[in-house]
N, C-alpha and C. Protein backbone atom coordinates (compact mmCIF):
# COMPACT_ATOMS: atom_id res chain seq x y z
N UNK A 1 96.17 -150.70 68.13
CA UNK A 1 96.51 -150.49 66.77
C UNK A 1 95.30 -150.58 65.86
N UNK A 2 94.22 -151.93 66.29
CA UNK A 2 93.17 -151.52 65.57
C UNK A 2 92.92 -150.51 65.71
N UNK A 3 92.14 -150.01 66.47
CA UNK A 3 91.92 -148.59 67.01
C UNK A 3 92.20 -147.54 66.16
N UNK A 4 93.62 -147.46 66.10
CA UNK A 4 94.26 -146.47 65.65
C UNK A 4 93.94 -146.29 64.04
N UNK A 5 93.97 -147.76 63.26
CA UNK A 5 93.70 -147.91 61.98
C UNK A 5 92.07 -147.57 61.34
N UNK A 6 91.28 -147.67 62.40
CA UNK A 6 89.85 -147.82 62.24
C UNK A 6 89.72 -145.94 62.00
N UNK A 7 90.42 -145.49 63.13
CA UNK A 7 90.13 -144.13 63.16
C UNK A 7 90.69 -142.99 62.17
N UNK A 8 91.82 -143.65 61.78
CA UNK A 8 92.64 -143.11 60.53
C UNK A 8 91.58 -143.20 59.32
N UNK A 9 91.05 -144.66 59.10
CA UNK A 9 90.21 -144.69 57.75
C UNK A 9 89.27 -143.94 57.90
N UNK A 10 88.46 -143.91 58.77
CA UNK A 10 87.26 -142.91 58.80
C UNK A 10 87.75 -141.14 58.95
N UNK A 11 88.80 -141.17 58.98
CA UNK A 11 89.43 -139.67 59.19
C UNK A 11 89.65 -139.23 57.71
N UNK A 12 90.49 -140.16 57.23
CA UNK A 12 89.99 -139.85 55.60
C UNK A 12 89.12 -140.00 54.74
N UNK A 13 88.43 -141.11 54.89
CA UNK A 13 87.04 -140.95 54.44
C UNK A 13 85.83 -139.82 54.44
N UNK A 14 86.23 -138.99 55.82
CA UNK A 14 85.34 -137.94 55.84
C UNK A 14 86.18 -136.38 55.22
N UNK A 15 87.55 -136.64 55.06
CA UNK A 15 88.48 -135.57 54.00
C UNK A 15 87.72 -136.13 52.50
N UNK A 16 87.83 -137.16 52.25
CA UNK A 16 86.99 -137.41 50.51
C UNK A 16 86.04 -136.71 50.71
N UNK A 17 84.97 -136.99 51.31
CA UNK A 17 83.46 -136.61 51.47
C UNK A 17 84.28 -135.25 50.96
N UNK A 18 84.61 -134.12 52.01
CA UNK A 18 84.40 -132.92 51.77
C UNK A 18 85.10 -132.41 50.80
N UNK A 19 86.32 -133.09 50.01
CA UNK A 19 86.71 -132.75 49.15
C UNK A 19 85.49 -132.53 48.00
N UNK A 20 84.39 -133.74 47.88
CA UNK A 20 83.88 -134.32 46.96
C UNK A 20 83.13 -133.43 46.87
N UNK A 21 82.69 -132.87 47.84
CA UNK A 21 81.36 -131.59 47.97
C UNK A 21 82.00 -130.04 47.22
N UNK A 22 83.64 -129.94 47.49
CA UNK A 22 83.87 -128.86 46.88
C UNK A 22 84.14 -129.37 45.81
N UNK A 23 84.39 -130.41 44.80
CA UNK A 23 84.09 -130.58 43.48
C UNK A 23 82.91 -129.95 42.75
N UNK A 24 81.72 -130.11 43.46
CA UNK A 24 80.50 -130.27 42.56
C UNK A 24 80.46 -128.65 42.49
N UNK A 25 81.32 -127.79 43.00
CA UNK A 25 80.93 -126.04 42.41
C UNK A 25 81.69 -126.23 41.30
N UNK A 26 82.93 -126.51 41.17
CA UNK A 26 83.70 -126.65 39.69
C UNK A 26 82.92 -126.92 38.48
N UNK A 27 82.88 -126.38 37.64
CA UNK A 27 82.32 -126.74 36.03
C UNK A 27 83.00 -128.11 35.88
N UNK A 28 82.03 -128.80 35.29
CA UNK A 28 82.15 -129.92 34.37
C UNK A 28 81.67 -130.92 34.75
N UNK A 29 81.59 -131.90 34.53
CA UNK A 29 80.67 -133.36 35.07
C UNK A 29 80.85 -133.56 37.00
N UNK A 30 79.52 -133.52 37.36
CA UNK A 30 79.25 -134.06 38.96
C UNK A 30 78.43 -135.02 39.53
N UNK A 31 78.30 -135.56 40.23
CA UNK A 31 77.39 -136.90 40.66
C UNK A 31 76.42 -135.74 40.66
N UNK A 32 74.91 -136.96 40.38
CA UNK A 32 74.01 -136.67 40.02
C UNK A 32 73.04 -135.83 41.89
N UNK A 33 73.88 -136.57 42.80
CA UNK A 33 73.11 -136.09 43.95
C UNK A 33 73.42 -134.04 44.26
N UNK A 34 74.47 -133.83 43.44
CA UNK A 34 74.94 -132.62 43.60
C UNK A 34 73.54 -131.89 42.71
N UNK A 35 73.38 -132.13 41.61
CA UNK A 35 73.07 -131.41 40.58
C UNK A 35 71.84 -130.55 40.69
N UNK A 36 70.68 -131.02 41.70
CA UNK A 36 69.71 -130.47 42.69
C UNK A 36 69.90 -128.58 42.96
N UNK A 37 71.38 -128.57 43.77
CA UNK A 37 71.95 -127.52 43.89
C UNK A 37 71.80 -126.26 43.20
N UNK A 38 72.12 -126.33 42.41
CA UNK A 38 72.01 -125.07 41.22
C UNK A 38 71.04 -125.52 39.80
N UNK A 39 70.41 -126.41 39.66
CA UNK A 39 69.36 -127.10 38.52
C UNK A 39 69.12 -125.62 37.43
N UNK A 40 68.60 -124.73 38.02
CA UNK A 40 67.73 -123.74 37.49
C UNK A 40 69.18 -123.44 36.17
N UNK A 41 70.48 -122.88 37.00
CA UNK A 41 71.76 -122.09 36.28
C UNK A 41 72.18 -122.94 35.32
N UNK A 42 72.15 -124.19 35.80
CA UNK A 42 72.12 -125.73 34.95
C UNK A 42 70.99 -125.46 32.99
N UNK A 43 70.38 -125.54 33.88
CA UNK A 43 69.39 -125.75 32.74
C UNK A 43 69.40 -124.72 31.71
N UNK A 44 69.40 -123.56 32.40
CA UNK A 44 69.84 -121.93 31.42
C UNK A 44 70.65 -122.36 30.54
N UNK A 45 72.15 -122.73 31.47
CA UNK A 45 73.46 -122.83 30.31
C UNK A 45 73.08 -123.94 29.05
N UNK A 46 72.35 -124.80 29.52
CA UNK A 46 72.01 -126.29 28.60
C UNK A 46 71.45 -125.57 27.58
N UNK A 47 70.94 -124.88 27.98
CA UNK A 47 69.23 -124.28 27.00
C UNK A 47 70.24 -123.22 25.61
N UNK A 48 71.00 -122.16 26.14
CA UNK A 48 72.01 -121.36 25.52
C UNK A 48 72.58 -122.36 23.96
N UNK A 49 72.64 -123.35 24.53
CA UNK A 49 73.78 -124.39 23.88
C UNK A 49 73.16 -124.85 22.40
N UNK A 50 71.49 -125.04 22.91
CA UNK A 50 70.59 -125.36 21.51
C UNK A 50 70.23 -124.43 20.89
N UNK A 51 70.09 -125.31 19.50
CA UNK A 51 69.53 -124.51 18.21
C UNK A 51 68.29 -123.87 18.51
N UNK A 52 67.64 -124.72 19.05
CA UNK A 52 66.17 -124.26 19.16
C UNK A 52 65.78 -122.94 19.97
N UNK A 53 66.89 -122.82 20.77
CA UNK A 53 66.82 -121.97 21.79
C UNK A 53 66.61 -120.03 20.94
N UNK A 54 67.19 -120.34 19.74
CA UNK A 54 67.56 -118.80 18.77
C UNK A 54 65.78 -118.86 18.27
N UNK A 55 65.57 -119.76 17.71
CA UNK A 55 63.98 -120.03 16.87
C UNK A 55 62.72 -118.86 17.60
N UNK A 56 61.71 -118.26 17.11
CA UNK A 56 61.04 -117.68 17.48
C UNK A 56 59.53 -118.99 17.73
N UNK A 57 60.17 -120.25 16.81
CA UNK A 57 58.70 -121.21 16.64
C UNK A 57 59.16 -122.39 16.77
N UNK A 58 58.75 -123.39 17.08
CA UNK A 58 59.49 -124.78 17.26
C UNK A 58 58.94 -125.44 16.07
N UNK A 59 59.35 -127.19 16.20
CA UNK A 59 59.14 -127.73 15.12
C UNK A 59 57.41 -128.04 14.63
N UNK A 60 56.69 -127.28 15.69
CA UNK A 60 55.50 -127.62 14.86
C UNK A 60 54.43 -126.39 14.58
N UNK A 61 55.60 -125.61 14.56
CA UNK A 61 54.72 -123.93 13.93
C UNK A 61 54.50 -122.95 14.86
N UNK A 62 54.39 -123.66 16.67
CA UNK A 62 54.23 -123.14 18.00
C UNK A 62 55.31 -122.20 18.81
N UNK A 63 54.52 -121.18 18.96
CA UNK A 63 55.79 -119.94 19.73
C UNK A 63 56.59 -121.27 20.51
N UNK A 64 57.98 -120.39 20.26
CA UNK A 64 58.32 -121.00 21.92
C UNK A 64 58.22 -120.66 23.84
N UNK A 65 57.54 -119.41 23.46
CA UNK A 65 57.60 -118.46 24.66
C UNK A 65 55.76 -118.54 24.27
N UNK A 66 55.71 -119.70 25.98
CA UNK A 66 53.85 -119.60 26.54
C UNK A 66 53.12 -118.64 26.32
N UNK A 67 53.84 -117.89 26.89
CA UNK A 67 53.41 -116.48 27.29
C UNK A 67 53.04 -115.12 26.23
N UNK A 68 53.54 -115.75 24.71
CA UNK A 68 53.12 -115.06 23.54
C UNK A 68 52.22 -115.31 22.95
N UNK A 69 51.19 -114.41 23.08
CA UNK A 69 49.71 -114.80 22.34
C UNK A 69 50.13 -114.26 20.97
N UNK A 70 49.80 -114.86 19.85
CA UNK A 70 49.75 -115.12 17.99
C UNK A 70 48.91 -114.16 17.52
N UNK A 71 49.41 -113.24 16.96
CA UNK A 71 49.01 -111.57 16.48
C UNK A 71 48.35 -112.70 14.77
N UNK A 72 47.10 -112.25 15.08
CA UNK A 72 45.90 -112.89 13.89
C UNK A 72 45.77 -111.85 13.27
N UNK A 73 46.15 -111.44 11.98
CA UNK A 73 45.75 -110.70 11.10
C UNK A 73 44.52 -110.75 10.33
N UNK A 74 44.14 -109.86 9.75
CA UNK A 74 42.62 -109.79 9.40
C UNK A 74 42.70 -110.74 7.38
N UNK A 75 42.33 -111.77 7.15
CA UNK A 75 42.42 -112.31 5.92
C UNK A 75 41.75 -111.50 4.84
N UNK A 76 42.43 -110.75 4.18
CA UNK A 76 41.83 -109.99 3.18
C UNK A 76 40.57 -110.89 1.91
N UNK A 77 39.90 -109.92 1.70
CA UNK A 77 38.75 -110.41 0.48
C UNK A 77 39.16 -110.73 -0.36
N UNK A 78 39.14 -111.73 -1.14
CA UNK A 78 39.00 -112.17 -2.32
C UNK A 78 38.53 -111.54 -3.17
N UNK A 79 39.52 -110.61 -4.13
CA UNK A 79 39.20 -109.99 -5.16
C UNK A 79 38.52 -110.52 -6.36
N UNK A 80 37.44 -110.32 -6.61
CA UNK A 80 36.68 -111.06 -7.94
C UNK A 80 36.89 -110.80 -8.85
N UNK A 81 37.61 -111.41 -10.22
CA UNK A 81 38.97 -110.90 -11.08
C UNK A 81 37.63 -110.35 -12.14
N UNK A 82 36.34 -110.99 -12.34
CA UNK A 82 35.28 -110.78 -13.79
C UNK A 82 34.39 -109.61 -12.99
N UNK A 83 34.24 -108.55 -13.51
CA UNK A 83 33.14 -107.96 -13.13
C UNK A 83 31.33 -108.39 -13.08
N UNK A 84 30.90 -107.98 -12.04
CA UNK A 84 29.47 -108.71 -12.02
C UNK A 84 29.03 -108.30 -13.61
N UNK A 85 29.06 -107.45 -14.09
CA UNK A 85 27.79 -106.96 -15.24
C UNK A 85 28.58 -108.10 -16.58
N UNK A 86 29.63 -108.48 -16.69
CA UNK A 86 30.38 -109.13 -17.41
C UNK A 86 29.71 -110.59 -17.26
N UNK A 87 29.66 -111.09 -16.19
CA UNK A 87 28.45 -112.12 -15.72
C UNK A 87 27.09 -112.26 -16.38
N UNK A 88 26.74 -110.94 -16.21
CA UNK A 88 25.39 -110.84 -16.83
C UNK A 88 25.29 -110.84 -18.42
N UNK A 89 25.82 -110.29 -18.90
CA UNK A 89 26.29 -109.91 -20.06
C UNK A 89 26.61 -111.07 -21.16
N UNK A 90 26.90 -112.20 -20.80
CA UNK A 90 27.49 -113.08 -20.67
C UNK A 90 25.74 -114.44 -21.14
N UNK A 91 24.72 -114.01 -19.93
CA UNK A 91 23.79 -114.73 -20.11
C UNK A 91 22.63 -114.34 -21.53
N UNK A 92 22.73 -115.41 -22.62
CA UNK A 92 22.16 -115.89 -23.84
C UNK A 92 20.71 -115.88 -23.25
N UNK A 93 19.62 -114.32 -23.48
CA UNK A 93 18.23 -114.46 -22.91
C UNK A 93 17.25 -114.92 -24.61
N UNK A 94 17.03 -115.96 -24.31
CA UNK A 94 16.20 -116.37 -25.66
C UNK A 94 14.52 -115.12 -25.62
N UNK A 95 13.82 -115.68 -25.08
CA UNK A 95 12.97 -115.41 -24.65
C UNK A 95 12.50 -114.46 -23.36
N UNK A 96 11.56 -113.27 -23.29
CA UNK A 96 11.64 -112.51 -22.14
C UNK A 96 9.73 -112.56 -22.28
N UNK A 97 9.11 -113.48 -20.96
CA UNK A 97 7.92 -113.31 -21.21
C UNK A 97 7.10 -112.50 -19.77
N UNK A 98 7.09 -110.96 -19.93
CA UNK A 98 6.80 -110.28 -19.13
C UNK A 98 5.55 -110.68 -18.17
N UNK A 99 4.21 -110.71 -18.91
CA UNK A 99 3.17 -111.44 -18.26
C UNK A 99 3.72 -112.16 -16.93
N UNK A 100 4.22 -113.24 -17.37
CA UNK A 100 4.30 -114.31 -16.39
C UNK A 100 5.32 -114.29 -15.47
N UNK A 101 6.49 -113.28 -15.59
CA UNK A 101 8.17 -112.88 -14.75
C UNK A 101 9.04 -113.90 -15.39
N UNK A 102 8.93 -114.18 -16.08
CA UNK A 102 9.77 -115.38 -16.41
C UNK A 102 10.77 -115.28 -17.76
N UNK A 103 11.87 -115.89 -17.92
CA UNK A 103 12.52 -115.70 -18.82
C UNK A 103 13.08 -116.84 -19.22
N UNK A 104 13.87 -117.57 -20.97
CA UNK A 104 14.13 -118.60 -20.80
C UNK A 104 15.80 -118.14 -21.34
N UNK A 105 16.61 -119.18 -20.92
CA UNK A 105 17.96 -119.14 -21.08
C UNK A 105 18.41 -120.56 -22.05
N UNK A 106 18.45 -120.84 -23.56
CA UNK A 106 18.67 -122.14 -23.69
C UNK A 106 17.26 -122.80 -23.28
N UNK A 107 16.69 -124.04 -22.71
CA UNK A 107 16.02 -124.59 -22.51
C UNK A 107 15.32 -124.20 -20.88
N UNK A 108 16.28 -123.75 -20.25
CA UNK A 108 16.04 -123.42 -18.81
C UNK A 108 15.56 -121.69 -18.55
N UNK A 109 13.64 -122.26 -17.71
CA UNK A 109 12.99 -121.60 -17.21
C UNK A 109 13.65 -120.45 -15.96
N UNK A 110 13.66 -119.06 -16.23
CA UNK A 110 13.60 -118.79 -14.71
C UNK A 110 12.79 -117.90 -14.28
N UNK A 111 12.30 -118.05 -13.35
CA UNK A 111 11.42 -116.82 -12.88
C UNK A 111 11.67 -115.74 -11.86
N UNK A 112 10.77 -114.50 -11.92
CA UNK A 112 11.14 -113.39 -10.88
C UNK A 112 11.58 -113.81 -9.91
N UNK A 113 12.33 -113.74 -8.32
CA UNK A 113 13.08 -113.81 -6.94
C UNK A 113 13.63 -114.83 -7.06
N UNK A 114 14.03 -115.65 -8.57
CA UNK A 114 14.54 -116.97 -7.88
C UNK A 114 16.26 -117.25 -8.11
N UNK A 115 16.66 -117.81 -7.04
CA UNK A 115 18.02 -117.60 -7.35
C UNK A 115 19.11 -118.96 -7.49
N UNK A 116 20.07 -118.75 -8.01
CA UNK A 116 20.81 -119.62 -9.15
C UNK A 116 22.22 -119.16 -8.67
N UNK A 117 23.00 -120.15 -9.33
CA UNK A 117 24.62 -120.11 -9.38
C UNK A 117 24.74 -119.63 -10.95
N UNK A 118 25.95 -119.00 -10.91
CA UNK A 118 26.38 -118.65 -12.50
C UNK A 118 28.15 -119.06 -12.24
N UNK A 119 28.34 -120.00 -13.00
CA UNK A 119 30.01 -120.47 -13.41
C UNK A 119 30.45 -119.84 -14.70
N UNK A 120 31.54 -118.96 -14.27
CA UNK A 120 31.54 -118.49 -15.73
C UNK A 120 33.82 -118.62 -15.48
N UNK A 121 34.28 -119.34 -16.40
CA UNK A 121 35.94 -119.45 -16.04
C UNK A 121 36.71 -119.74 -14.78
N UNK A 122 35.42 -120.86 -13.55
CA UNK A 122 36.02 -121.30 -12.92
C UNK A 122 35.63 -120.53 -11.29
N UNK A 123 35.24 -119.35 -12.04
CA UNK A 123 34.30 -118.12 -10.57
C UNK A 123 32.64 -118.84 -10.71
N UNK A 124 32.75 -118.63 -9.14
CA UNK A 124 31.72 -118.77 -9.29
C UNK A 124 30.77 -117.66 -7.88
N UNK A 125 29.48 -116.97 -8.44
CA UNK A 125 28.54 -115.97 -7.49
C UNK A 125 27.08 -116.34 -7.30
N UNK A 126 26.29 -116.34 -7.03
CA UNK A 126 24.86 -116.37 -6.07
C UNK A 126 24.48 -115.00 -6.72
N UNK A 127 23.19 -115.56 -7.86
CA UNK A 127 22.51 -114.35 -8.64
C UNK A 127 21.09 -114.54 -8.19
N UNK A 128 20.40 -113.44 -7.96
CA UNK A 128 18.99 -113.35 -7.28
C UNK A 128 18.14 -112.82 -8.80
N UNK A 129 17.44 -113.12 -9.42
CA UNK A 129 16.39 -112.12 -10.41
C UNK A 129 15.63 -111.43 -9.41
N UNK A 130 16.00 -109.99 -9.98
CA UNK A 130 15.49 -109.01 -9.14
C UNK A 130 13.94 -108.22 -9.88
N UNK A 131 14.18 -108.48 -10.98
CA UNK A 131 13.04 -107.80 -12.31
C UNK A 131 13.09 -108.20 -13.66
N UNK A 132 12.17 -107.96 -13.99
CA UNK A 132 11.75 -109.13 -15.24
C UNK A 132 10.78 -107.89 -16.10
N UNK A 133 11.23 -107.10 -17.40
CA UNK A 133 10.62 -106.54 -18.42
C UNK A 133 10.47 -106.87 -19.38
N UNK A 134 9.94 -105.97 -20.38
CA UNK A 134 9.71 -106.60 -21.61
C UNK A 134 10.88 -106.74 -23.07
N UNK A 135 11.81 -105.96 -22.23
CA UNK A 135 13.05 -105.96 -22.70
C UNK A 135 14.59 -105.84 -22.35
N UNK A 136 14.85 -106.47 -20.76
CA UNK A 136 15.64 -106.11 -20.00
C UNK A 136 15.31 -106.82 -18.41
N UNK A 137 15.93 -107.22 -17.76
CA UNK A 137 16.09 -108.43 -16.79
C UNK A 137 17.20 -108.00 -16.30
N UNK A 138 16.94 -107.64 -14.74
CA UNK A 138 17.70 -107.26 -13.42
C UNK A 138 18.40 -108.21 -12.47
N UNK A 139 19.64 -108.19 -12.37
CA UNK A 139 20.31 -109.42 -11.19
C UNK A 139 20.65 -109.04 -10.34
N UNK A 140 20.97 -109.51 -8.90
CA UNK A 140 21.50 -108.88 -7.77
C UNK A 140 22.22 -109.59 -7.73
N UNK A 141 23.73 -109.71 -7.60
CA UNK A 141 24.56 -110.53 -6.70
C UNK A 141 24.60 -110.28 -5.22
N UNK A 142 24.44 -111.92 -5.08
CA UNK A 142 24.20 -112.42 -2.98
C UNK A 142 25.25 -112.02 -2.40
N UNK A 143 26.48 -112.13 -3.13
CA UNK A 143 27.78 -111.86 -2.13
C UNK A 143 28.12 -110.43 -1.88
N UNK A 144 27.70 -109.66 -2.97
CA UNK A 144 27.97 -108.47 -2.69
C UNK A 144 27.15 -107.03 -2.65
N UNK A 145 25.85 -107.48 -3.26
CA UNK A 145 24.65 -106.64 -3.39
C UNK A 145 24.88 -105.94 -4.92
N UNK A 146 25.47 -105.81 -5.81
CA UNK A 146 25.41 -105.11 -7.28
C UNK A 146 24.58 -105.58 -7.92
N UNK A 147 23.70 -104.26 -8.31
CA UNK A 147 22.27 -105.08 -9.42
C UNK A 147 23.24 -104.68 -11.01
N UNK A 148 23.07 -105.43 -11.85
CA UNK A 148 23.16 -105.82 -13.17
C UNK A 148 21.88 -106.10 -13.98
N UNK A 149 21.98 -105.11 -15.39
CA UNK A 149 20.54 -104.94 -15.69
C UNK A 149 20.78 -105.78 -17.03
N UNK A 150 20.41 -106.65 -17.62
CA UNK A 150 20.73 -106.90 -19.22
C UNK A 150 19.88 -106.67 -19.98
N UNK A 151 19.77 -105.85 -21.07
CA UNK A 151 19.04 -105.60 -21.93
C UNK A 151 19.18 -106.23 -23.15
N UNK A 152 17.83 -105.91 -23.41
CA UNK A 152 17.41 -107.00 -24.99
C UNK A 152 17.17 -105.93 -26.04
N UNK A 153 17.20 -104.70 -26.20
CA UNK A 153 16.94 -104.20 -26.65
C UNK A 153 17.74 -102.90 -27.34
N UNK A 154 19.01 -103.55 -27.27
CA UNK A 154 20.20 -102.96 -27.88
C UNK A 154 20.47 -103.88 -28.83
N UNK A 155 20.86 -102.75 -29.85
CA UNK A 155 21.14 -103.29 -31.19
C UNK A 155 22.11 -103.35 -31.14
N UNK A 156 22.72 -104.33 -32.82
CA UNK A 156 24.27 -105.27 -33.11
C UNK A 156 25.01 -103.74 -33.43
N UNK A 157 26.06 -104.01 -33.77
CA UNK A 157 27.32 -103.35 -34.24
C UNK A 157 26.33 -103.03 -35.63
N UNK A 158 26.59 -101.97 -36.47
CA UNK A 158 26.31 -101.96 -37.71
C UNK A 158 24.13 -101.55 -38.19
N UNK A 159 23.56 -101.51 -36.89
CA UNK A 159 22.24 -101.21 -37.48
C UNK A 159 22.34 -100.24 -36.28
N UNK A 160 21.35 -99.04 -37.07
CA UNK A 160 21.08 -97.76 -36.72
C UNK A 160 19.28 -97.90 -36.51
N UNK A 161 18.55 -97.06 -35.74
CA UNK A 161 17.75 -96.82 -35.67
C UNK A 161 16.97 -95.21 -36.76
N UNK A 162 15.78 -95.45 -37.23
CA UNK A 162 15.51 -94.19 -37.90
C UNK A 162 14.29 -93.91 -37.65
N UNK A 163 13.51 -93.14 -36.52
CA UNK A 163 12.30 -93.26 -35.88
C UNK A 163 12.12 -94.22 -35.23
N UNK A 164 10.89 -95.41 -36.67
CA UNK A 164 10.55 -96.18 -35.79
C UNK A 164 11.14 -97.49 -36.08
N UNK A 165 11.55 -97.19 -37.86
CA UNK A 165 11.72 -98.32 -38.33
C UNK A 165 13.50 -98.82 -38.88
N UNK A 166 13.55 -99.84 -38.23
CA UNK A 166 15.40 -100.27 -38.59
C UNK A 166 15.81 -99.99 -39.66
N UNK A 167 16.30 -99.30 -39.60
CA UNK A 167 17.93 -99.13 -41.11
C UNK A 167 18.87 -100.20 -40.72
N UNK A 168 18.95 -101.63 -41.46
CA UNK A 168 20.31 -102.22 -41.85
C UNK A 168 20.77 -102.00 -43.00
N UNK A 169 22.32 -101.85 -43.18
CA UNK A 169 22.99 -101.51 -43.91
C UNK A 169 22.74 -102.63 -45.16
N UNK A 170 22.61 -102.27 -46.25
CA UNK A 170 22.36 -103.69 -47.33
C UNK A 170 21.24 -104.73 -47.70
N UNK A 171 19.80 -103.90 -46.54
CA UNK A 171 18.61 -104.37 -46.24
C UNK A 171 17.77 -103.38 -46.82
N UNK A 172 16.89 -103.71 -47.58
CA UNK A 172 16.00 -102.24 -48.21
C UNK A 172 14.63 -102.30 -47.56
N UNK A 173 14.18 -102.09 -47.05
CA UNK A 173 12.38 -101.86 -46.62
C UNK A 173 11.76 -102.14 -48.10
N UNK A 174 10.22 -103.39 -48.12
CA UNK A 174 9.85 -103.20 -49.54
C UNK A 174 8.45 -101.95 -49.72
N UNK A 175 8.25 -101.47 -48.46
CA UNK A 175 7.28 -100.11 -48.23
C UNK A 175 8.17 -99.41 -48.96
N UNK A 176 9.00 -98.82 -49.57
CA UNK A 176 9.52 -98.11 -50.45
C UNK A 176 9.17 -97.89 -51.81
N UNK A 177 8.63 -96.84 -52.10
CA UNK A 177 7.96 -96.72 -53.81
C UNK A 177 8.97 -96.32 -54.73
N UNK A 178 10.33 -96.26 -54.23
CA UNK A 178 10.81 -96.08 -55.10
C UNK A 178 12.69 -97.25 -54.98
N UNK A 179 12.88 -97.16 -56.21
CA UNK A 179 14.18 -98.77 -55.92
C UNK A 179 15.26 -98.11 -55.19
N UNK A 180 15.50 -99.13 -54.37
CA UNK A 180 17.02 -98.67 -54.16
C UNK A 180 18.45 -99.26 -55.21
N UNK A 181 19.11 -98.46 -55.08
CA UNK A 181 20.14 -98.32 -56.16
C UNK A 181 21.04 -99.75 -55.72
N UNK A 182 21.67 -100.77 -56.80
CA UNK A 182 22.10 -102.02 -56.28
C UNK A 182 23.64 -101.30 -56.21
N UNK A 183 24.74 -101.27 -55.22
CA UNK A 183 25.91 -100.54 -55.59
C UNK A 183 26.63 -101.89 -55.51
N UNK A 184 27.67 -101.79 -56.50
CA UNK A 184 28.65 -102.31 -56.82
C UNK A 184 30.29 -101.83 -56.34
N UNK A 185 30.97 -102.82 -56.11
CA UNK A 185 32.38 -102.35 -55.68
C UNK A 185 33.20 -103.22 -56.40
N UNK A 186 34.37 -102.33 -56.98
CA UNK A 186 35.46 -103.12 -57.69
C UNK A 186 36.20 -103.95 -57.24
N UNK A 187 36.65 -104.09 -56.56
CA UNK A 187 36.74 -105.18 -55.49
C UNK A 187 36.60 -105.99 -54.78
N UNK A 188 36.81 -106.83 -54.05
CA UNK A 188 35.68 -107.99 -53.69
C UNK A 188 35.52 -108.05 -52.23
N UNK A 189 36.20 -107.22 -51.04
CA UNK A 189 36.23 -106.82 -49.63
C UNK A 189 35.05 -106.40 -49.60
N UNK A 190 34.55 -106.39 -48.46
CA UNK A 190 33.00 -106.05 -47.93
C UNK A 190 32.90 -104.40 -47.77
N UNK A 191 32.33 -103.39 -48.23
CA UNK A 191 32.48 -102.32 -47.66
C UNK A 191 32.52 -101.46 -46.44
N UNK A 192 33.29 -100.94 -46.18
CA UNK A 192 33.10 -100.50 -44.85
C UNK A 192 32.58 -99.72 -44.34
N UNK A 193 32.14 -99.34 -42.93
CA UNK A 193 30.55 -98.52 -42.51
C UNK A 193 31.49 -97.43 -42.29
């Protein structure tokens, strides 16, 4: 009778076993020694299930797919909003002393090839003196190569040239032998040119 009982338990014990083995194809929770089996189909379905899985980038900016190299676009130039000659244009030349290449700005010396920063609203360019006359001073900008010429020798709004010698309006030359006429206006507005 032992016998008989010993052989019965192990007769069903080895019906569990194989029941237990056709469990683990069924969907849904299986001991962990099964799970080996199919891991790969496992992991797919897991993967389906997450958010992350739709994302083209994960949480720190990084493809999610190794295997996609990051299309680098070319960073466009920085458009320079002031024109170079506006720059130039801009620089107060006190003094232009040809002899020597040199010119003064305010208190500050500069001379022929030497080159400087100009800040003008926060821009800022790399100016080379390219030439130095007796009435007019040449710049190159470093970043982009444009020469800018400033001249000294253009007149204001309102005076005309006559040969050799200036006509201002309301200014008489006293080389004149004869008077100029004082004109009067009824009004008290400045006349207009």
């Amino acid at each position: 009778m032992k016998i008989a009982l010993i052989t019965l338990f192990t007769g069903s014990f080895l019906l569990v076993a194989e029941e237990s083995v056709s469990v683990s194809t069924a969907p849904g929770p299986a001991p962990a020694r099964f799970l080996s089996e199919d891991l790969d189909d496992r992991i797919a379905a897991m993967r389906k299930s997450l958010s992350i899985a739709s994302r083209e980038r994960g949480p720190f900016g990084l493809y999610q797919n190794p295997a996609r190299t990051p299309v680098i676009s070319q960073v466009a130039k920085e458009i320079r909003k002031t024109p170079f000659s506006a720059f130039i244009n801009d620089i107060r030349i006190s003094v232009i002393n040809s002899r020597e290449k040199e010119f003064l700005v305010g208190a500050r010396m500069f001379r022929l090839g030497q080159v400087f920063p100009i800040i003008r609203n926060g821009e800022r360019i790399s100016v080379r003196v390219e030439s130095i006359g007796s009435s007019r001073v040449a710049f190159r900008n470093l970043q982009s190569g444009e020469v800018a010429v400033r001249r000294l020798d253009t007149l204001p709004d309102g005076v005309t040239t006559a040969g050799r010698e200036l006509r201002v309006r309301g200014v008489t030359s006293r080389s004149r032998g004869e008077a100029e006429p004082l004109r009067l206006e009824s009004d008290s507005s400045p006349p207009l040119p």
